[in-house]
N, C-alpha and C. Protein backbone atom coordinates (compact mmCIF):
# COMPACT_ATOMS: atom_id res chain seq x y z
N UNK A 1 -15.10 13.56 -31.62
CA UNK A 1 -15.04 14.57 -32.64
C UNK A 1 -13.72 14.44 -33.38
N UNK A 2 -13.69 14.59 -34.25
CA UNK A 2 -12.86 14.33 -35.51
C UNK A 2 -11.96 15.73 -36.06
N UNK A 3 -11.08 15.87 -35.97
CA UNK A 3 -10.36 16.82 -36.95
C UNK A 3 -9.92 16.61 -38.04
N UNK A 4 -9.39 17.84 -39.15
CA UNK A 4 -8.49 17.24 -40.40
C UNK A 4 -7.20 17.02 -39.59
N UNK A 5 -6.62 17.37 -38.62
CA UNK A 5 -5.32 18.12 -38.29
C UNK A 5 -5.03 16.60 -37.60
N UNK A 6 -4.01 15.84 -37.42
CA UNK A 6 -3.74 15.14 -36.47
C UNK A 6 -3.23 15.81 -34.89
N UNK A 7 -4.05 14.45 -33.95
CA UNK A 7 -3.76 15.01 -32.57
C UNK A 7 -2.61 15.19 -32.05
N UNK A 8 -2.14 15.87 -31.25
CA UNK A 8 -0.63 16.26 -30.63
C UNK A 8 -0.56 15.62 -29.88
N UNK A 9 0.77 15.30 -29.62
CA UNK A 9 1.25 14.17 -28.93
C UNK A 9 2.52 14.52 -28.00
N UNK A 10 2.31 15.05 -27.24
CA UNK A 10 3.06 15.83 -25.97
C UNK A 10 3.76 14.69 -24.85
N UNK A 11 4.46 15.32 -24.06
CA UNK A 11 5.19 14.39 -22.68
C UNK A 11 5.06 15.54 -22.25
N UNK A 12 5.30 15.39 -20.40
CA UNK A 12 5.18 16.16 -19.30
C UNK A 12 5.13 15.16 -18.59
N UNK A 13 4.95 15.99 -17.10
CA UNK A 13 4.70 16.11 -15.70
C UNK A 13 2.70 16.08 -15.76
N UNK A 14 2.19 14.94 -15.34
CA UNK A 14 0.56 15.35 -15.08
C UNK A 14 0.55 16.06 -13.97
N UNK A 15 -0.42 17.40 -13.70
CA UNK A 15 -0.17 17.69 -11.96
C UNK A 15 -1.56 17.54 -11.87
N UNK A 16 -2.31 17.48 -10.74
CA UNK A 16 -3.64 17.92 -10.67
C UNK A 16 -4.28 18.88 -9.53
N UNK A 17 -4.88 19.83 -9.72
CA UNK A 17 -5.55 20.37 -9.01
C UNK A 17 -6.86 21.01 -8.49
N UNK A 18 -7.68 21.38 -7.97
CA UNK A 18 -8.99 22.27 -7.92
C UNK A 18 -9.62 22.46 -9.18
N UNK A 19 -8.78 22.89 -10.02
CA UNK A 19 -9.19 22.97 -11.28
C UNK A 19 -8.96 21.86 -11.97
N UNK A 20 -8.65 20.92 -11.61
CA UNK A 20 -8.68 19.69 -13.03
C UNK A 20 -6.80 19.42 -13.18
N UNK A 21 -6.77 18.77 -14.11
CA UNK A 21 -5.72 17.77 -14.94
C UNK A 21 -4.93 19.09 -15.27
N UNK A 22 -3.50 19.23 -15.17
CA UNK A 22 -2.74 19.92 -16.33
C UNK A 22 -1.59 19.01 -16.79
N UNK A 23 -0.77 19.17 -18.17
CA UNK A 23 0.20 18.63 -18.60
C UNK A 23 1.18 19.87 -18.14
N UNK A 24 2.29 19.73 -17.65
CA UNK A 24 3.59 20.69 -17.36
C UNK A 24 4.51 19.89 -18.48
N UNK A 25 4.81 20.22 -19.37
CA UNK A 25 5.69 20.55 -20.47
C UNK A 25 6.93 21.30 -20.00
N UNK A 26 8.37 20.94 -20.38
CA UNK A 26 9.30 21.68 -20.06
C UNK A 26 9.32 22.22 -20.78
N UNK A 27 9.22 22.68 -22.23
CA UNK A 27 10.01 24.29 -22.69
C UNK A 27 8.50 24.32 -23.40
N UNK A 28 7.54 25.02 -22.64
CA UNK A 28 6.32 25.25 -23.74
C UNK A 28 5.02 25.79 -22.26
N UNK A 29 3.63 25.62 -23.09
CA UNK A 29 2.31 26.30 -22.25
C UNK A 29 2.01 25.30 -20.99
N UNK A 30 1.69 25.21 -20.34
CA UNK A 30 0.70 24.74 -19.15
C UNK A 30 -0.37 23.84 -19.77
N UNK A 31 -0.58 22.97 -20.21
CA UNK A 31 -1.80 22.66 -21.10
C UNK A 31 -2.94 22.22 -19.72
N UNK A 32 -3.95 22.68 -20.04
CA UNK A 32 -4.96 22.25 -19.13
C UNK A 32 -5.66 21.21 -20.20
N UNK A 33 -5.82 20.02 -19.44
CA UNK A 33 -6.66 18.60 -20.16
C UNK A 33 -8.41 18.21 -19.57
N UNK A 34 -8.75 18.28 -20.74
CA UNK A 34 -10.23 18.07 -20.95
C UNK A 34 -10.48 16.70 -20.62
N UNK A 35 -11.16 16.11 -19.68
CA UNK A 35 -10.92 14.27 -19.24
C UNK A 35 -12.43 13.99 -18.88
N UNK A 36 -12.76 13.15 -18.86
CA UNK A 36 -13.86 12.48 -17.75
C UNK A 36 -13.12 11.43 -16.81
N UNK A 37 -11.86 10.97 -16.92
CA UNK A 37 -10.71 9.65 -16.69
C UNK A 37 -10.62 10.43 -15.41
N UNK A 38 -10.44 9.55 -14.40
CA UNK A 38 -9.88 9.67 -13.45
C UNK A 38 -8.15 9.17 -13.41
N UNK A 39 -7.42 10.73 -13.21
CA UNK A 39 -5.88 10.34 -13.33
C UNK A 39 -5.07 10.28 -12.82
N UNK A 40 -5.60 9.96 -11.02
CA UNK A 40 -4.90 10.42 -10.23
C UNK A 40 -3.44 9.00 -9.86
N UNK A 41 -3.91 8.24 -11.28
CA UNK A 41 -2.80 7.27 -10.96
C UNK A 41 -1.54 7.80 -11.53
N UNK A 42 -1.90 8.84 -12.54
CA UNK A 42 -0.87 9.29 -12.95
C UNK A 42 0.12 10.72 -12.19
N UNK A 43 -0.99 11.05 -11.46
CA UNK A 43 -0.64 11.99 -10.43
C UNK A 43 0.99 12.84 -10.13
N UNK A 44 1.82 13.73 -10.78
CA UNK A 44 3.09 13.85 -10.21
C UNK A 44 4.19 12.90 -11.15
N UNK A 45 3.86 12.33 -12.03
CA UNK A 45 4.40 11.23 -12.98
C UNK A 45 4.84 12.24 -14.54
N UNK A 46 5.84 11.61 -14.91
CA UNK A 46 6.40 11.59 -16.59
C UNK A 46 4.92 11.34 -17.11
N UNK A 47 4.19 11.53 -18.14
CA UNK A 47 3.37 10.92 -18.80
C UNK A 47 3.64 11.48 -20.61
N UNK A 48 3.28 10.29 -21.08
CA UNK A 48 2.51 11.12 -22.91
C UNK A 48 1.05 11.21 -22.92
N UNK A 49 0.94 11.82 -24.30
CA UNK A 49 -0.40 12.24 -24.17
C UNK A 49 -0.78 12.20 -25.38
N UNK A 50 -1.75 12.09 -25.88
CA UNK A 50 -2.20 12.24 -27.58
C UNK A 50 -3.67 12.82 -26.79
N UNK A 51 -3.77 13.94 -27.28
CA UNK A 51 -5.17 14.70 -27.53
C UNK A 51 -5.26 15.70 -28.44
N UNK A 52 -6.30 16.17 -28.95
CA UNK A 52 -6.83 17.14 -29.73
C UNK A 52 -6.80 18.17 -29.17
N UNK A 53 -6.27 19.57 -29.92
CA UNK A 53 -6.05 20.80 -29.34
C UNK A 53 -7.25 21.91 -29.46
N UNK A 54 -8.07 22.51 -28.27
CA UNK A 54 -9.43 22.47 -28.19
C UNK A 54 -9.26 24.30 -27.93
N UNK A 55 -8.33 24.89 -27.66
CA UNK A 55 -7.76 26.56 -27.36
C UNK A 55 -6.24 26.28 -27.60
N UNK A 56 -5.80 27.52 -27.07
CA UNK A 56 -4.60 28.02 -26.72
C UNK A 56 -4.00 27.22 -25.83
N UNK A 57 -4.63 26.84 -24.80
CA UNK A 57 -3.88 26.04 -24.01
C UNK A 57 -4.55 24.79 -23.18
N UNK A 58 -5.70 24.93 -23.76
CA UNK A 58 -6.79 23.48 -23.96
C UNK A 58 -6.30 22.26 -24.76
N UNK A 59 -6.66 21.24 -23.88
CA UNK A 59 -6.22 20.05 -24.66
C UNK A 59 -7.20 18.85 -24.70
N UNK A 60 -8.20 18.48 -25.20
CA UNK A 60 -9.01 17.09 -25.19
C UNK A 60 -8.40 15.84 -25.49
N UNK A 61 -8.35 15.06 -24.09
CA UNK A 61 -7.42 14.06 -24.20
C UNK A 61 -7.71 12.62 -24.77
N UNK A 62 -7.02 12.13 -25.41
CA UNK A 62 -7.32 10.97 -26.18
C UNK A 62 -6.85 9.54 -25.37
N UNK A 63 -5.46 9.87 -25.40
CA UNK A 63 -5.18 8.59 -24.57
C UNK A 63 -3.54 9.37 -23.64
N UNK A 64 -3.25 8.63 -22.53
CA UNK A 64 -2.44 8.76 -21.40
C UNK A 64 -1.78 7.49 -21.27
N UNK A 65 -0.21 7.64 -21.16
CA UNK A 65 0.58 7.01 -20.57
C UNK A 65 1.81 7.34 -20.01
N UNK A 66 2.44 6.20 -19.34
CA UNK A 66 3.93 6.38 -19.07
C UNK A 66 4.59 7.19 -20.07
N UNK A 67 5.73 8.10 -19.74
CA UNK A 67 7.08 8.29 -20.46
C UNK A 67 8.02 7.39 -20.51
């Protein structure tokens, strides 16, 4: 799915839990990430992120990497 808006492009901490994927951001929301990816390589890691912003604190993720 396509927006006009370009996707955001964040760094954090990936954590994961019961509930799924979150990005931990130091000065900002909790973003919870929308995935089918299995990320547990990223698990506890620096990561970036480019996804589309889907709520308040929803994020549909595009692509994942190192910081």
């Amino acid at each position: 799915m396509t927006d006009s808006k370009a996707p955001l492009r964040l760094h954090g901490i990936l954590r994961l839990n019961e509930r799924g994927p979150f990005l931990e951001v130091e000065e900002g929301p909790l973003w919870r990430l929308q995935t089918d990816a299995d990320l547990r390589t990223h698990q506890d890691r620096r990561v970036r992120v480019e996804a589309w912003q889907r709520g308040a604190s929803i994020l549909e993720l595009l692509w994942i990497g190192p910081a």
